[in-house]
PDB file of N, CA and C in Angstrom:
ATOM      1  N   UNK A   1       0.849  -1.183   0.000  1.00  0.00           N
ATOM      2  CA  UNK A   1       0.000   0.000   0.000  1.00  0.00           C
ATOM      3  C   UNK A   1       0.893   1.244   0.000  1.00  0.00           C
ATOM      4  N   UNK A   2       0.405   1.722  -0.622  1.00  0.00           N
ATOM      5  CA  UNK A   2       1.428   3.705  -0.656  1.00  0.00           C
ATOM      6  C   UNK A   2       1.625   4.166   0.293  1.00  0.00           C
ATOM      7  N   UNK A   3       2.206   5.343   0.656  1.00  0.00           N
ATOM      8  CA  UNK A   3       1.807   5.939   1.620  1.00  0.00           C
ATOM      9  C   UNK A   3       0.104   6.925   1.608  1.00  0.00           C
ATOM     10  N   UNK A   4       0.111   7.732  -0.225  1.00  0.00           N
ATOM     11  CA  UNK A   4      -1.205   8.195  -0.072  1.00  0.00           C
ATOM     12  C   UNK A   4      -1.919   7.002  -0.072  1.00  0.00           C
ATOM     13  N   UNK A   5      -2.057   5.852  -0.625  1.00  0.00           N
ATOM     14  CA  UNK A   5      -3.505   4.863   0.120  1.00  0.00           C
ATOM     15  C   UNK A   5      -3.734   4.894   1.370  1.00  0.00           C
ATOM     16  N   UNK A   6      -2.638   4.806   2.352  1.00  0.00           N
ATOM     17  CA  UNK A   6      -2.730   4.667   3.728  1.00  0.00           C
ATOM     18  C   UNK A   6      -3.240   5.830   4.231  1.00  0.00           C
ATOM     19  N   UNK A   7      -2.925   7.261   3.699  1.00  0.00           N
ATOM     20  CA  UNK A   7      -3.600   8.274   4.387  1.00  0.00           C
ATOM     21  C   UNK A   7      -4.982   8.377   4.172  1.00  0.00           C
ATOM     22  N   UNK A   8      -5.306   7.733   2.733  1.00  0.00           N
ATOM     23  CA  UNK A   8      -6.509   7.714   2.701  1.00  0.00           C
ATOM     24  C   UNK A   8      -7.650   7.037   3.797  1.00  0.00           C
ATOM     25  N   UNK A   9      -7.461   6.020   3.705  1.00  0.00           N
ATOM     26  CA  UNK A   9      -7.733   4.981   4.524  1.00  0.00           C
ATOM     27  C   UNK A   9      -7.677   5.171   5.839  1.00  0.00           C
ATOM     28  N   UNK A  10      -6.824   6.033   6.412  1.00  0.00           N
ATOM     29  CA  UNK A  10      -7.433   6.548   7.918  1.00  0.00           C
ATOM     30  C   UNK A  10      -7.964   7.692   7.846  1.00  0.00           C
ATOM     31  N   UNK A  11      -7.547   8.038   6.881  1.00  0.00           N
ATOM     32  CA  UNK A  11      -8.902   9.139   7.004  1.00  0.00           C
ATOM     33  C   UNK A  11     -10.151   8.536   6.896  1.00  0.00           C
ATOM     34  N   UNK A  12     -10.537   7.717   6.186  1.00  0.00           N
ATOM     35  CA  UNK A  12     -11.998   6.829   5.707  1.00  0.00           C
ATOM     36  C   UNK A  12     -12.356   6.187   7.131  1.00  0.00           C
ATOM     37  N   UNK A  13     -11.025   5.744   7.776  1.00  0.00           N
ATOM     38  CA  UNK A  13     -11.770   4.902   9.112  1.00  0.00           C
ATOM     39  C   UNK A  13     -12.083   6.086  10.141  1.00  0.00           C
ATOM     40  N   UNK A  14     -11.005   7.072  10.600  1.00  0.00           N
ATOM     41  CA  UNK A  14     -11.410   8.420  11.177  1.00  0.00           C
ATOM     42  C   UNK A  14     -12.899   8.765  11.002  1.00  0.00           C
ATOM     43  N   UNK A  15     -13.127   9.013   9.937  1.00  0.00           N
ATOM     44  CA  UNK A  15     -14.418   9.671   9.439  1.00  0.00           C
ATOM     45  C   UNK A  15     -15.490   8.817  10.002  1.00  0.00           C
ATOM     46  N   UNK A  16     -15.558   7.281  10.136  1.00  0.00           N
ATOM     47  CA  UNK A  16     -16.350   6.347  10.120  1.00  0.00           C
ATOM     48  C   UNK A  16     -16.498   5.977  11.765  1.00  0.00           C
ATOM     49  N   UNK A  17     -15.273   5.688  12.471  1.00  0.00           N
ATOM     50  CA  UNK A  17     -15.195   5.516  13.492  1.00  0.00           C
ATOM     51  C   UNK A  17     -15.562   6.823  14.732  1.00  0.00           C
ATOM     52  N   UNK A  18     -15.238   7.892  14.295  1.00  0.00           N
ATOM     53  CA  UNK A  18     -15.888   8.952  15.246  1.00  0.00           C
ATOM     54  C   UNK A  18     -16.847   9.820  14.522  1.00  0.00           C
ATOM     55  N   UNK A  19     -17.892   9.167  13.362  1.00  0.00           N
ATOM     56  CA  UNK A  19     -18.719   9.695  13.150  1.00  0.00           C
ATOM     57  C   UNK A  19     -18.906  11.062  13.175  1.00  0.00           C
ATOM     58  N   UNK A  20     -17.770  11.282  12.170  1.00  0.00           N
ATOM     59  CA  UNK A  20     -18.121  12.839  11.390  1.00  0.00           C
ATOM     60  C   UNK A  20     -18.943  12.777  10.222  1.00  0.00           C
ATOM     61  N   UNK A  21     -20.164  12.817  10.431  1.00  0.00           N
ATOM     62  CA  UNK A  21     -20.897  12.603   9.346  1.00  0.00           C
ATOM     63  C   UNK A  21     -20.954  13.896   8.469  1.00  0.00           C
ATOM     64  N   UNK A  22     -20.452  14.986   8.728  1.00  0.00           N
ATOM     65  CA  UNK A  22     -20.013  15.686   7.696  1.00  0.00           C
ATOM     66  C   UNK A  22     -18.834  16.055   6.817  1.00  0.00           C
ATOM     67  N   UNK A  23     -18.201  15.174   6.897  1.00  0.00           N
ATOM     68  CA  UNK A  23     -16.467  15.235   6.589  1.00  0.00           C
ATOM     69  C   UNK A  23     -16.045  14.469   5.905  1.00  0.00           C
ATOM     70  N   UNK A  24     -15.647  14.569   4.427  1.00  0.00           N
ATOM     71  CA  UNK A  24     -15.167  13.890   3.520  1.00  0.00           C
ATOM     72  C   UNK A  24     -13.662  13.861   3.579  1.00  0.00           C
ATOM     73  N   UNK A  25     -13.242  12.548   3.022  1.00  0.00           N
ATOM     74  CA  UNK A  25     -11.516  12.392   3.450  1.00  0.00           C
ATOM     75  C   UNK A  25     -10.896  13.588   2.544  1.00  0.00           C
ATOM     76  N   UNK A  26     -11.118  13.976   1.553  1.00  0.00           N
ATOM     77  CA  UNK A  26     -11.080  15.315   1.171  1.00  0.00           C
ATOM     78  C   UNK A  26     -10.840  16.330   2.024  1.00  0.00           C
ATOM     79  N   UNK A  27     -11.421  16.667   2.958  1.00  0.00           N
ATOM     80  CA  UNK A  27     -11.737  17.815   4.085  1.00  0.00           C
ATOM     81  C   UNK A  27     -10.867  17.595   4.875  1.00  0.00           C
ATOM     82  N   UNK A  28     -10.206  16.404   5.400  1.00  0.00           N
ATOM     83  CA  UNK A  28      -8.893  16.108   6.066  1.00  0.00           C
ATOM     84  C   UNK A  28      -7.555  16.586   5.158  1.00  0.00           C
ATOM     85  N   UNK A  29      -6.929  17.688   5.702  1.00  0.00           N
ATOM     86  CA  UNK A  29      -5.653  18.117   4.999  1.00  0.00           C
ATOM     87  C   UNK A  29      -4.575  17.448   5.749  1.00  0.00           C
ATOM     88  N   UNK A  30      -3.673  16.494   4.951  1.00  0.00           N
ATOM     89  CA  UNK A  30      -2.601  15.743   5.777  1.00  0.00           C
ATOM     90  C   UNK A  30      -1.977  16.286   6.717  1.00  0.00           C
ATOM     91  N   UNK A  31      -1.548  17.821   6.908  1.00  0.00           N
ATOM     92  CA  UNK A  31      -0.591  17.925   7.435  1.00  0.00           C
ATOM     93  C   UNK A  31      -1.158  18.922   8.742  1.00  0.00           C
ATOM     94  N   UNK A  32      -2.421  18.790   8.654  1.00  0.00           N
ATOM     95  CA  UNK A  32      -3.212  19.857   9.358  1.00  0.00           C
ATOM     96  C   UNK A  32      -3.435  19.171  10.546  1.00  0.00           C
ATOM     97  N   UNK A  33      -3.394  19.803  11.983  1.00  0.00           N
ATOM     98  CA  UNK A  33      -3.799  19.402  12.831  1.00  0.00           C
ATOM     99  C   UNK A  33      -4.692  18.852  13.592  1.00  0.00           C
ATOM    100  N   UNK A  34      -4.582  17.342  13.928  1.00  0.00           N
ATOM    101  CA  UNK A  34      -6.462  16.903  14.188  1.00  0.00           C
ATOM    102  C   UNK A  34      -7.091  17.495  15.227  1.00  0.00           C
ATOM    103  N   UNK A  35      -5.711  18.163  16.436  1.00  0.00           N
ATOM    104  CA  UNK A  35      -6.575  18.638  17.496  1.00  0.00           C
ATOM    105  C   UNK A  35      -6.817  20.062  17.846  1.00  0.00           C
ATOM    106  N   UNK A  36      -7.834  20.369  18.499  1.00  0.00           N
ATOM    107  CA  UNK A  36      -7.609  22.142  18.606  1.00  0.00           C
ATOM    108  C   UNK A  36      -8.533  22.636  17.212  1.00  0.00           C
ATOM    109  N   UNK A  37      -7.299  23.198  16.366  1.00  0.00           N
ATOM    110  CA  UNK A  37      -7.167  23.706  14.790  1.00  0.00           C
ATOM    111  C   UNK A  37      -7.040  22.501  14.261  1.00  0.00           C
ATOM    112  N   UNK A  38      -7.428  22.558  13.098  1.00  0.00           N
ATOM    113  CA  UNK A  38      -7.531  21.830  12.295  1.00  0.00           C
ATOM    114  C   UNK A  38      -8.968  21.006  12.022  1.00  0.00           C
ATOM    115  N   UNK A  39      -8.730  19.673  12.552  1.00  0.00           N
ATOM    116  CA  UNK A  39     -10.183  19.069  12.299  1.00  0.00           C
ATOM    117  C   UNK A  39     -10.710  19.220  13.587  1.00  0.00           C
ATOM    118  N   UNK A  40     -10.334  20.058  14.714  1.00  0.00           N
ATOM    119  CA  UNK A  40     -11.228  20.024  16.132  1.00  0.00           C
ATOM    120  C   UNK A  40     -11.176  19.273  16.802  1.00  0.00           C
ATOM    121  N   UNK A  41     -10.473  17.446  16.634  1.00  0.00           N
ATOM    122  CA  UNK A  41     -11.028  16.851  17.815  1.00  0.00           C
ATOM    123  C   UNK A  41     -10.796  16.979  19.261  1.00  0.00           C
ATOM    124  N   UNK A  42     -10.887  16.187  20.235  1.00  0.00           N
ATOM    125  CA  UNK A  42     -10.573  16.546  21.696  1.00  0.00           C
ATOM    126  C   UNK A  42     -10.114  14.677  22.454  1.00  0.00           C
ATOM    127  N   UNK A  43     -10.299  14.938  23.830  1.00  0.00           N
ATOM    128  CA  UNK A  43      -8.994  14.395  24.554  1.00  0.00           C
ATOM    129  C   UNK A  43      -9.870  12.752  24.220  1.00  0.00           C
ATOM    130  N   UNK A  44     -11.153  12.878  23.972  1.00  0.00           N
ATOM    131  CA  UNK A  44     -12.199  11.374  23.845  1.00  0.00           C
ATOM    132  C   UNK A  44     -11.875  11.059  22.345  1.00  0.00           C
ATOM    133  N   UNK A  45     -11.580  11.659  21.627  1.00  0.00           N
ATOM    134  CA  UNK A  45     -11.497  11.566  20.748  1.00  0.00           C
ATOM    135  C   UNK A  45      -9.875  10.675  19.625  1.00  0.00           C
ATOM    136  N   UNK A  46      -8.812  11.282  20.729  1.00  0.00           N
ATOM    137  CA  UNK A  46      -7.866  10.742  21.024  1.00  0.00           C
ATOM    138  C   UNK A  46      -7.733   9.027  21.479  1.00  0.00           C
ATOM    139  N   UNK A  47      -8.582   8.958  22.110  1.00  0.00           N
ATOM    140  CA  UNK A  47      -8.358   7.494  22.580  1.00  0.00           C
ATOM    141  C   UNK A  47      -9.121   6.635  21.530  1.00  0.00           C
ATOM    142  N   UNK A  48     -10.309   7.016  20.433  1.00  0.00           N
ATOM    143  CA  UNK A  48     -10.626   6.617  19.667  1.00  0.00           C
ATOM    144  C   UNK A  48      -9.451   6.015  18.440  1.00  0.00           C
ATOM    145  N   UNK A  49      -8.728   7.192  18.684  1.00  0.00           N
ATOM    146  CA  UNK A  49      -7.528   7.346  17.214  1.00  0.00           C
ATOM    147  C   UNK A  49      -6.620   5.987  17.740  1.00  0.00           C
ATOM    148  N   UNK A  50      -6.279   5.754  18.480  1.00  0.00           N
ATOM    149  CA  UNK A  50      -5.790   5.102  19.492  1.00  0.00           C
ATOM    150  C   UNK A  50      -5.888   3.806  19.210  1.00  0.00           C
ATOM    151  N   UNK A  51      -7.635   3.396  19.327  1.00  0.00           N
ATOM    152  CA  UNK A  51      -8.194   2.392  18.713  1.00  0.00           C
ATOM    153  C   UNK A  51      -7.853   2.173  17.499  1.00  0.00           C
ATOM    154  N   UNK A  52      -8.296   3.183  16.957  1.00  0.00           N
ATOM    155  CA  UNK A  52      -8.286   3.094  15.411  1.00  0.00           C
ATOM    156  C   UNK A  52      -6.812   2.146  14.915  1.00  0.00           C
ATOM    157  N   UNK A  53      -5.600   2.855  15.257  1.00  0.00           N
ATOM    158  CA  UNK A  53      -4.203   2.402  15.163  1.00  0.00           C
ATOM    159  C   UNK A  53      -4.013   0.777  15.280  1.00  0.00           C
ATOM    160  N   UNK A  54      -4.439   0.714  16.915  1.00  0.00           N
ATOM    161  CA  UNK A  54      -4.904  -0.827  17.072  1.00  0.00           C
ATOM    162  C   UNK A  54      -5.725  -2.158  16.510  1.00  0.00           C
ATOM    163  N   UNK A  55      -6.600  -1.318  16.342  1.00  0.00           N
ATOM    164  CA  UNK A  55      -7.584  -2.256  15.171  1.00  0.00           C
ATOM    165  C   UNK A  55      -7.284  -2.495  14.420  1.00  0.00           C
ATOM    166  N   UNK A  56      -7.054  -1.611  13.354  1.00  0.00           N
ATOM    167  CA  UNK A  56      -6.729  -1.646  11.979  1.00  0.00           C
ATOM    168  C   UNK A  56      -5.345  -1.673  11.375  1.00  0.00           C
ATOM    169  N   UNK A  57      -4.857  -1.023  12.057  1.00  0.00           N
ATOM    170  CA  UNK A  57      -3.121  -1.417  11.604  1.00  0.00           C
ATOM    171  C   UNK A  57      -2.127  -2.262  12.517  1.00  0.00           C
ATOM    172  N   UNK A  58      -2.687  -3.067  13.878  1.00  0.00           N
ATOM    173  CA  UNK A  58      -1.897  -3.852  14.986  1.00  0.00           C
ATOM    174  C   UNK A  58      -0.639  -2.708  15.485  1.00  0.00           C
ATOM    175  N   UNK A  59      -1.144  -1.373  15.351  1.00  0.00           N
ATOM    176  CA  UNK A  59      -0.171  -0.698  16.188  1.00  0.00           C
ATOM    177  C   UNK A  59      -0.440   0.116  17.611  1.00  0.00           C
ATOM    178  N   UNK A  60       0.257  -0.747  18.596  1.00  0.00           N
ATOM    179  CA  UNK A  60      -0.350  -0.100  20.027  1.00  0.00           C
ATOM    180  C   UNK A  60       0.838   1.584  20.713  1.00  0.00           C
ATOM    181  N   UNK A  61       0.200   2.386  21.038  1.00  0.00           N
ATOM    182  CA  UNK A  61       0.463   3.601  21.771  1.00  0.00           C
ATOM    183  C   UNK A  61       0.101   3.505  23.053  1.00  0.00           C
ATOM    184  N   UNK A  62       1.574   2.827  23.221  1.00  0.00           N
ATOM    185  CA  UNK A  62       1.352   2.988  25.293  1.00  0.00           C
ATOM    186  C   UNK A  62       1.358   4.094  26.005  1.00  0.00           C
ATOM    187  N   UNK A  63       2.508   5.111  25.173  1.00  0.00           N
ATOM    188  CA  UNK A  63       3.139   6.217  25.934  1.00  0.00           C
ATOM    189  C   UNK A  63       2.150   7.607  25.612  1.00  0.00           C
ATOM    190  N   UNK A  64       1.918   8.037  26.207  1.00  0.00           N
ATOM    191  CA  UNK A  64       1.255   9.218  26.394  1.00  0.00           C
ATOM    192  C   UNK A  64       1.311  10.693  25.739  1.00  0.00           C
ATOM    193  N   UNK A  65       3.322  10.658  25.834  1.00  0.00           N
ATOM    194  CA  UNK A  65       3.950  12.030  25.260  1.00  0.00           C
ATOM    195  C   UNK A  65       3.841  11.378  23.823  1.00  0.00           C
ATOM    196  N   UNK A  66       4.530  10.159  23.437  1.00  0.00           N
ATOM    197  CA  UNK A  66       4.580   9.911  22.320  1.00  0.00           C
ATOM    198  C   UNK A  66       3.149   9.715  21.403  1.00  0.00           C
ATOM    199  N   UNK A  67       2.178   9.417  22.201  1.00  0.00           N
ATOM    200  CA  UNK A  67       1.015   9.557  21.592  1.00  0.00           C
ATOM    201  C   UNK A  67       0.582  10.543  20.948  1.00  0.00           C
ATOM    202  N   UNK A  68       0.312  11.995  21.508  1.00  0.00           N
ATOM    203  CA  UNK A  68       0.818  13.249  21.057  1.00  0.00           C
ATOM    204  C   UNK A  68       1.191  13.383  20.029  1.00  0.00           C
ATOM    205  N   UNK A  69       2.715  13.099  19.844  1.00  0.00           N
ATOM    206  CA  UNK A  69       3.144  13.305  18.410  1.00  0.00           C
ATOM    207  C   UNK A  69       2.723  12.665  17.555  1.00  0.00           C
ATOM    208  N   UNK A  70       2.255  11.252  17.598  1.00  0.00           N
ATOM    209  CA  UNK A  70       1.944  10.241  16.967  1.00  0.00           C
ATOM    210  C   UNK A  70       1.005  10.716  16.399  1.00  0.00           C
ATOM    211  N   UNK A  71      -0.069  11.239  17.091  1.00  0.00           N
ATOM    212  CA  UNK A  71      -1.465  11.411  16.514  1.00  0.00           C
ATOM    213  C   UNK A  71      -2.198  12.782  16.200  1.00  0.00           C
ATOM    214  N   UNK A  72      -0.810  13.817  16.035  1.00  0.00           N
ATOM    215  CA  UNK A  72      -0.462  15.331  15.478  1.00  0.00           C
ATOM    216  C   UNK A  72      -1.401  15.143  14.320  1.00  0.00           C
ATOM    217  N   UNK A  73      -1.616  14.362  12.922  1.00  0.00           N
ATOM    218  CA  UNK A  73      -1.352  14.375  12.190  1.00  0.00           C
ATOM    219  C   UNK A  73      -2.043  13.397  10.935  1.00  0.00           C
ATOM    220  N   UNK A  74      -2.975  13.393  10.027  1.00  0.00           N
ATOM    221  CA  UNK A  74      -2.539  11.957   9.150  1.00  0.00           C
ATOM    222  C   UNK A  74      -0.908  12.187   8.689  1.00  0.00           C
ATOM    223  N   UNK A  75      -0.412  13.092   8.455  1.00  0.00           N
ATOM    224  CA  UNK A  75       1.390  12.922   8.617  1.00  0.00           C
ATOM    225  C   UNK A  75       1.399  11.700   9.006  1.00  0.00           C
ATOM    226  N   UNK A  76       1.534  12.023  10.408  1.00  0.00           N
ATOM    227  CA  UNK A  76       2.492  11.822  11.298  1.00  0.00           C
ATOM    228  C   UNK A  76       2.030  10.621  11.746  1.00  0.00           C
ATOM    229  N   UNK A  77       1.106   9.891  11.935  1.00  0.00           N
ATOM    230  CA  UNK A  77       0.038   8.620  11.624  1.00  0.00           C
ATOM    231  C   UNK A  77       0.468   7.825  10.976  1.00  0.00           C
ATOM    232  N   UNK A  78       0.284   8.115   9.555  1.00  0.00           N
ATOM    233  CA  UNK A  78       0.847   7.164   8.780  1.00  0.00           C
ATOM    234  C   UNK A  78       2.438   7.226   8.819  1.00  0.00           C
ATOM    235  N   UNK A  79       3.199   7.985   8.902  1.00  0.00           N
ATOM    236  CA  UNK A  79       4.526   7.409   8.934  1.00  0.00           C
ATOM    237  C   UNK A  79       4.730   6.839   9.759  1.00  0.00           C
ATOM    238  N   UNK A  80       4.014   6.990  11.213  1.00  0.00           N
ATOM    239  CA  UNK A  80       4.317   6.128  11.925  1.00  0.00           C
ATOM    240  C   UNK A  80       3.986   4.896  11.989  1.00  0.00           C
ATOM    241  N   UNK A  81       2.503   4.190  11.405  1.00  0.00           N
ATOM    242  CA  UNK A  81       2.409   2.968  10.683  1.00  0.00           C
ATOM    243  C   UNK A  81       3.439   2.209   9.752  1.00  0.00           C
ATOM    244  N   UNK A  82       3.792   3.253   9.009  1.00  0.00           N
ATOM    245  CA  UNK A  82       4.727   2.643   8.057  1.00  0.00           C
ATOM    246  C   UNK A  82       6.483   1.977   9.001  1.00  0.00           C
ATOM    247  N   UNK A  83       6.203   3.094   9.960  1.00  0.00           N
ATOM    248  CA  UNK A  83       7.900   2.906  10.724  1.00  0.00           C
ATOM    249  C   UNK A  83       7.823   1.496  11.554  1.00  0.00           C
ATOM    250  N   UNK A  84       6.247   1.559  12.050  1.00  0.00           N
ATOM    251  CA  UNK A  84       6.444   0.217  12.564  1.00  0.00           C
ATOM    252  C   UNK A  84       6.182  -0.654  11.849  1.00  0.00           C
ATOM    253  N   UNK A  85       5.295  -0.825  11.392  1.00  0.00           N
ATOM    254  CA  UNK A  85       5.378  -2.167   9.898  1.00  0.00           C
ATOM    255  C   UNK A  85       6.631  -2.385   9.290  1.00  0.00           C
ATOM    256  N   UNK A  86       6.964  -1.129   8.955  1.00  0.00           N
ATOM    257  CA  UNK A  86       8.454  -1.841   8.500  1.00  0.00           C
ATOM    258  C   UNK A  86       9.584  -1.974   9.118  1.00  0.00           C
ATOM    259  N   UNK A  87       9.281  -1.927  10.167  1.00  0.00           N
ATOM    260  CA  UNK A  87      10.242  -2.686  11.711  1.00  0.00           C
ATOM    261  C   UNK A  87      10.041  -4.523  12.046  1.00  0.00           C
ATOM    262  N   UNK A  88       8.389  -4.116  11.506  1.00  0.00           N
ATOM    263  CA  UNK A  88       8.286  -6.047  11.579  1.00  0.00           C
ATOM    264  C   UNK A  88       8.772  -6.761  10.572  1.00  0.00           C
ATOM    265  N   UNK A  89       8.501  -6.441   9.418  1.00  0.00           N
ATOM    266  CA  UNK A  89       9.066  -7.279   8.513  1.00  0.00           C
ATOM    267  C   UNK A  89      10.674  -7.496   8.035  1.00  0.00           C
TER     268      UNK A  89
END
């Protein structure tokens, strides 16, 4: 998978999983911030993303600070999928 498939694709599960029923993966700008600015979400919302990582890509976020950065971002998301996937193989 690419890297743009992969951004796509959490954006598609994002959208689906915290039920933004007005928000096309379109409307997600990669580099834009999910929390605050950007797409708005908040601290419940976070632990969703969380899930999301887990579910769908087998990647767990124990750490808290690093979560943060981790989840800045579809950036920063998907590279970090990619860093650990391609740590397993």
């Amino acid at each position: 998978m690419s890297i743009e498939d992969l951004k796509l694709e959490l954006k598609k599960h994002i959208i689906k999983e915290l039920n933004l029923l007005d928000i096309e993966p379109e409307d997600i700008i990669d580099e834009e911030p999910l929390f605050v600015e950007g797409l708005g979400l908040d601290s419940i919302d976070s632990l969703e993303l969380v899930v999301i990582m887990d579910k769908f890509y087998g990647v767990k976020i124990k750490d808290e600070k690093q979560g943060r950065k981790i989840l800045e971002s579809i950036n920063t998301m998907a590279a970090h999928i990619e860093k650990v996937k391609g740590a397993g193989n």
